[in-house]
Protein backbone atom coordinates (compact mmCIF):
# COMPACT_ATOMS: atom_id res chain seq x y z
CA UNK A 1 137.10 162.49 70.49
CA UNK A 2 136.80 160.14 73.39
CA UNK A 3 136.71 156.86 73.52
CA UNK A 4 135.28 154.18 75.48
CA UNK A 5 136.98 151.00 73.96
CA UNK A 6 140.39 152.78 72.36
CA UNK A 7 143.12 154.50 74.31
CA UNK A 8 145.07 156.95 71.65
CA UNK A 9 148.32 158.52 71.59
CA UNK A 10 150.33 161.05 69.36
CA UNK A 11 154.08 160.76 69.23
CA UNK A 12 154.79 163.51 67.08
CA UNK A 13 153.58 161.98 63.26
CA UNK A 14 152.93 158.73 64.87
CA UNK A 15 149.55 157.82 65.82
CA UNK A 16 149.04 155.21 68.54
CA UNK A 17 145.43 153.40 69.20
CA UNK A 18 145.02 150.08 71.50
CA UNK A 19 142.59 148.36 71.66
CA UNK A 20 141.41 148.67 75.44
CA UNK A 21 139.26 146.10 76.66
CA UNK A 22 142.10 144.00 78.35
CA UNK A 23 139.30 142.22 81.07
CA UNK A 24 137.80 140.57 77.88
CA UNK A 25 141.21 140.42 75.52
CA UNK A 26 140.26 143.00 74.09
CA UNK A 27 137.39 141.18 71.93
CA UNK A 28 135.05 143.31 69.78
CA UNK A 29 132.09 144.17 70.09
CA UNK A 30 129.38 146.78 68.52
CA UNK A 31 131.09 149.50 70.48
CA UNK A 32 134.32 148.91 69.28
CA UNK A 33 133.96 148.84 65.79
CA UNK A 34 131.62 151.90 66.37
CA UNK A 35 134.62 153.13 67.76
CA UNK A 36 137.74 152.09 66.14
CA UNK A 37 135.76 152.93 62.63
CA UNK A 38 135.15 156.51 63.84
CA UNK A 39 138.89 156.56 64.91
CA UNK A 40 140.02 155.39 61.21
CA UNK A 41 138.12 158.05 59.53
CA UNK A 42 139.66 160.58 61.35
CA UNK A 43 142.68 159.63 60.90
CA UNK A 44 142.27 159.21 57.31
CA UNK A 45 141.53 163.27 57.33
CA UNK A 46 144.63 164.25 59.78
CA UNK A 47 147.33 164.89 57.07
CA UNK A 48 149.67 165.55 59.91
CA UNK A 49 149.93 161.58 60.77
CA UNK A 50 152.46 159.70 59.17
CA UNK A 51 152.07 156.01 60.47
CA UNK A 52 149.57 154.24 62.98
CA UNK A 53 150.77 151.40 65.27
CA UNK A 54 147.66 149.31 66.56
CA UNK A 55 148.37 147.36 69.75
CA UNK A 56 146.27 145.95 72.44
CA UNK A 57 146.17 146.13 75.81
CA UNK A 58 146.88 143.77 78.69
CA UNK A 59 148.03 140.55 78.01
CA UNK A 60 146.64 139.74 74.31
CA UNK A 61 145.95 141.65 71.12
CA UNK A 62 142.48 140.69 70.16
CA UNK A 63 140.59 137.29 71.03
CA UNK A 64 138.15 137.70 68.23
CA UNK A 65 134.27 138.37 69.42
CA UNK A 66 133.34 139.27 72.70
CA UNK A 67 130.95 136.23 74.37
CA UNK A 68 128.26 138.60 75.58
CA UNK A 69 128.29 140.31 72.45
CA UNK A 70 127.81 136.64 70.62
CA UNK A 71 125.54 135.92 73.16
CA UNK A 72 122.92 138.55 72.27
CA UNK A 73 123.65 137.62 68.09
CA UNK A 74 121.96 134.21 68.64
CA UNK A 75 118.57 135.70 69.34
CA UNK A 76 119.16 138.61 66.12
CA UNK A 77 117.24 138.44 63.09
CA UNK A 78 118.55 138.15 59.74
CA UNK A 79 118.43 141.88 59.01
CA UNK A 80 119.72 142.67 62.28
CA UNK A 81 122.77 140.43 61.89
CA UNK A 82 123.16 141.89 58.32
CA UNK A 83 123.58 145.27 59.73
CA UNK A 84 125.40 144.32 62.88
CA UNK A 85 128.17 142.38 60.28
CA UNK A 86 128.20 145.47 57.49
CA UNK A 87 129.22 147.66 60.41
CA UNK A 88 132.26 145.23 61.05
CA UNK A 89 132.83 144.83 57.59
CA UNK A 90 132.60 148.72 57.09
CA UNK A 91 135.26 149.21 59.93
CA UNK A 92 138.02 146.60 58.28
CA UNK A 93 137.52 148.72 55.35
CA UNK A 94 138.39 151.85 57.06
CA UNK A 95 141.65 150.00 58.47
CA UNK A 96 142.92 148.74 55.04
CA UNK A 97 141.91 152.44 53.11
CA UNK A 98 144.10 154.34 56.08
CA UNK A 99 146.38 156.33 53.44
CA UNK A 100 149.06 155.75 56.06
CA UNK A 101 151.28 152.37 56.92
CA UNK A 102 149.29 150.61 59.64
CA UNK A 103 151.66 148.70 61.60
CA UNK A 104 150.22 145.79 64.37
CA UNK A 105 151.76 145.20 67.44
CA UNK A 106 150.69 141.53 68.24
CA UNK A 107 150.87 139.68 71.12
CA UNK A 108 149.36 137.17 73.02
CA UNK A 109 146.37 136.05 70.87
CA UNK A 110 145.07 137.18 67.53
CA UNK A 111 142.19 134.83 67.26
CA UNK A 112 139.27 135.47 64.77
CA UNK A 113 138.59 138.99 63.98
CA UNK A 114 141.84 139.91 65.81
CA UNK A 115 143.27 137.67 62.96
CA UNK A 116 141.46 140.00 60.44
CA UNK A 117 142.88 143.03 61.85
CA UNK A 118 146.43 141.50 61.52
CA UNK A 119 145.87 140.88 57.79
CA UNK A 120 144.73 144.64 57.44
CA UNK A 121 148.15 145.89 58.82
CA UNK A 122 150.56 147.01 56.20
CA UNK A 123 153.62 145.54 58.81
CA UNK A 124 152.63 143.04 61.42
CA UNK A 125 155.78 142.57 64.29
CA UNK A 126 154.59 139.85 66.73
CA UNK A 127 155.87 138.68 70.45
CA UNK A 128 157.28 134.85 69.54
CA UNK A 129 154.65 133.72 71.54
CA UNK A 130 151.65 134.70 69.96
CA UNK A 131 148.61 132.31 68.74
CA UNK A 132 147.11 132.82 65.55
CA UNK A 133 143.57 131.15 64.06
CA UNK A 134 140.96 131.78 62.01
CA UNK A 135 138.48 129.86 64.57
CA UNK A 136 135.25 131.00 63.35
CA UNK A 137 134.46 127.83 61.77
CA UNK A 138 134.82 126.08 65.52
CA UNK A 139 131.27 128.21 66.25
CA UNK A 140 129.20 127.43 62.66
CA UNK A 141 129.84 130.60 61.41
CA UNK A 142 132.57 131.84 59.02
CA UNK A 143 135.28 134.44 58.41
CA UNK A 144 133.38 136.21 55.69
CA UNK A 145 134.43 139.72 56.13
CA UNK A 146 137.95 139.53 56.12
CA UNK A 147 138.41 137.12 53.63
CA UNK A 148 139.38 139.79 50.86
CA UNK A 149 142.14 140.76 53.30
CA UNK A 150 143.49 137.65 54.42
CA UNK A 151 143.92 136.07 50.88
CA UNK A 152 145.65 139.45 49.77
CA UNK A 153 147.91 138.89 52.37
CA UNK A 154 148.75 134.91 52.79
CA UNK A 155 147.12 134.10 49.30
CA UNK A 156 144.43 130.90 48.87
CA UNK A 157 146.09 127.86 49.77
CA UNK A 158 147.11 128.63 53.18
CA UNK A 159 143.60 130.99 53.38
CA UNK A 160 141.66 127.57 52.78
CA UNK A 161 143.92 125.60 55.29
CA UNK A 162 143.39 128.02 57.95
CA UNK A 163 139.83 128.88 57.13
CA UNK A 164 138.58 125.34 57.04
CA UNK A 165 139.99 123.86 59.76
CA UNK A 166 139.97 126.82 62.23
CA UNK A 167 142.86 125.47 63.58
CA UNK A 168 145.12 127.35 65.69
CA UNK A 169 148.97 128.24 64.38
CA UNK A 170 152.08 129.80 66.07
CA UNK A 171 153.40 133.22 65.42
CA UNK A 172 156.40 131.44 63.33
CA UNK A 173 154.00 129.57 61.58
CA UNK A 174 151.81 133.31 60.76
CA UNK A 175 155.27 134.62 59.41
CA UNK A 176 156.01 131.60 57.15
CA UNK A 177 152.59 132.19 55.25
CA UNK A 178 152.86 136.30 55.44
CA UNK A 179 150.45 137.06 57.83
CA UNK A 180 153.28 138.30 60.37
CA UNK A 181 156.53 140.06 59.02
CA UNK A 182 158.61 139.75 61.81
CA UNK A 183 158.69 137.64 64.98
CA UNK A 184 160.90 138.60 67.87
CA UNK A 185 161.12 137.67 72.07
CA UNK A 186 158.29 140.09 73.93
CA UNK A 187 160.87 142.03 75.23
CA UNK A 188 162.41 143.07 72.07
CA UNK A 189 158.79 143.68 70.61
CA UNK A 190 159.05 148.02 70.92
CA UNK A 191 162.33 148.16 69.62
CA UNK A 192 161.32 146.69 66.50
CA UNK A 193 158.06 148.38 66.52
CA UNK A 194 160.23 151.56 66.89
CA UNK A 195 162.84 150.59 64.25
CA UNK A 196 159.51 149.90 61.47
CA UNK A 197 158.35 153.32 62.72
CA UNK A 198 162.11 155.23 61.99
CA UNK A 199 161.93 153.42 58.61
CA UNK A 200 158.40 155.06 57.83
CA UNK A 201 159.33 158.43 59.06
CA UNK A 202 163.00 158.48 56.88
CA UNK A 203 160.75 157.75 53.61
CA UNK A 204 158.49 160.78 51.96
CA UNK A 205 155.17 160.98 53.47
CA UNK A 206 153.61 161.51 50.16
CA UNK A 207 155.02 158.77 48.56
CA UNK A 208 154.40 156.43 51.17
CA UNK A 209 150.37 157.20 50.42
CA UNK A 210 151.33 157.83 46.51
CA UNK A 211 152.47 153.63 47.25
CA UNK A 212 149.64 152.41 49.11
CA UNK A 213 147.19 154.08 46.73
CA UNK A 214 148.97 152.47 43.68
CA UNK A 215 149.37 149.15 45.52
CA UNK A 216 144.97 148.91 45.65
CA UNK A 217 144.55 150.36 41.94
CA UNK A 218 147.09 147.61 40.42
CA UNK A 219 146.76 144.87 42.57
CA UNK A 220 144.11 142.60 40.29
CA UNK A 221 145.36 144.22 37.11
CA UNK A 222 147.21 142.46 34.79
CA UNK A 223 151.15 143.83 34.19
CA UNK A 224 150.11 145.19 30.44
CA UNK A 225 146.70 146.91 32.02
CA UNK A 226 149.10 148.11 34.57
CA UNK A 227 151.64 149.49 32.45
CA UNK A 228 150.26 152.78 31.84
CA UNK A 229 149.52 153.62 34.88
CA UNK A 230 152.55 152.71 37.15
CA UNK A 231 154.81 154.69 34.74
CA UNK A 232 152.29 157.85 35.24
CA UNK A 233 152.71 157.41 38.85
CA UNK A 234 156.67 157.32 39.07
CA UNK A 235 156.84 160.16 36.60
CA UNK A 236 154.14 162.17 38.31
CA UNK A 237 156.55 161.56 41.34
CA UNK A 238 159.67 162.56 40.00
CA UNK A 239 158.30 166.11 39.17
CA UNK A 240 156.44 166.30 42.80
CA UNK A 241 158.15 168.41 45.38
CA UNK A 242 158.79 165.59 47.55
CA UNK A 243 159.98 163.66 44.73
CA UNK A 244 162.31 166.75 43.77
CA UNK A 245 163.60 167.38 47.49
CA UNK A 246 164.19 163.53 48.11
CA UNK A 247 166.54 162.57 44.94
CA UNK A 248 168.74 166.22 45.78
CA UNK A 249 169.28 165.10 49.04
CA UNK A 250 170.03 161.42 48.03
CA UNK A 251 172.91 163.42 45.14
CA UNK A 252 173.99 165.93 48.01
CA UNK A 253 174.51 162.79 50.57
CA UNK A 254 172.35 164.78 53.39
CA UNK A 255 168.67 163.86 55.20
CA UNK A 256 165.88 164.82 53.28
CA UNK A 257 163.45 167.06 54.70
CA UNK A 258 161.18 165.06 55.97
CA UNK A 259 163.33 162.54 57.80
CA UNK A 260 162.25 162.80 61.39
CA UNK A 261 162.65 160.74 64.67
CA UNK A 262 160.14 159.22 66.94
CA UNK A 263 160.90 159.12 70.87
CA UNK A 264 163.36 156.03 71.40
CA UNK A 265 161.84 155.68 74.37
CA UNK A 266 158.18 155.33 73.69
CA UNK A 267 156.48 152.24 74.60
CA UNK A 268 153.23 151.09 72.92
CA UNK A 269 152.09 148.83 75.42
């Protein structure tokens, strides 16, 4: 498929999408999410990819809403803005349901939705001088649709700082709450990108998405609800092929089968 918004890249079982609107920092817009949603999907199919890294191009990730695109919301009626927001909404699902790890690349800016799409990421790396906010509060509006993912992933306290003050935060500040895994100089930024990827690819592909799957069936169940189920899922594993070929080759001290290695030298921005 090609895209207007997204520029795409396969390294072997890595899939790489950036957002590619660097003239307007890469905001969103209806095209994007068209886009990037489409993008998701497909990738959700493609049982040949093994992990997504989502960057952005130019000098920032994602600043949030494009102005013209805001600019055209103030004269939209209720219904219109109810399907022009289900469409976003609809695309951040798509993100968080990839069966794959979703690693973000952030640097620059995250600011608003670009915020969101951090919280989505399974592994979020950031450049040490990234911002961070949750600003939509700063334009009357509010960060509806990604509040499900951003109090999964710093919890409620820091979610109602953030959210009700709009206030801006460093990319230190985004680790300390688990919004950001990792914060490292620009320069460094790949490599660690490239060191998450290596991690991904030395692990079973099927029990990476055997993980993420369990991860959105337990996560509001209780540990006796759970109990059932999470030992089904490790036996189920142990008898799997995967699961078979993975614990020989940890007892015969070799690389399972599936352990593979990206290009050292590929750059995602």
């Amino acid at each position: 498929m090609t895209y207007q918004f997204l520029a795409t890249e396969r390294d072997g079982p890595v899939e790489h999408v950036m957002l590619n609107r660097p003239e307007v920092r890469n905001a969103f817009n209806a095209r994007v999410i068209a886009e990037l949603t489409a993008w998701a999907e497909g990738v959700a199919e493609d049982s040949s990819v093994r992990c997504v890294v989502v960057g952005g191009a130019g000098p920032v990730f994602c600043a949030g809403a494009d102005l013209s695109w805001m600019s055209q919301m103030v004269a939209y009626s209720h219904a219109e803005n109810l399907s022009d927001v289900t469409a976003a909404a609809q695309m951040f699902a798509a993100l968080d349901r990839l069966p794959v790890p979703l690693v973000g690349r952030v640097h620059g800016a995250a600011l608003g939705g670009g915020a969101g799409l951090a919280a989505v990421c399974d592994i979020v790396v950031s450049d040490d001088e990234a911002i961070f906010g949750f600003t939509e509060v700063k334009f009357g509006i509010i960060p509806a649709i990604i509040s499900p993912y951003v109090i999964a992933k710093i919890g409620p306290s820091a979610t109602r700082h953030l959210f009700i003050t709009g206030a801006r935060f460093s990319a230190h500040h985004a680790r300390d709450i688990g919004l950001v895994h990792e914060v490292v100089p620009t320069e460094e930024l790949d490599d660690r990108i490239a060191a998450y990827v290596r991690e991904i690819l030395s692990s079973g592909p099927d029990a990476i998405r055997a993980v993420k799957a369990l991860l959105r069936e337990i996560a509001h169940r209780d540990t006796t609800d759970a109990l059932a189920m999470t030992a089904e899922a490790i036996a189920a594993r142990r008898v799997s092929p995967e699961g078979q070929e993975g614990m020989r080759a940890f007892i015969e001290k070799r690389k399972a089968a599936w352990n593979v290695s990206p290009d050292p030298h590929r750059r995602s921005r």
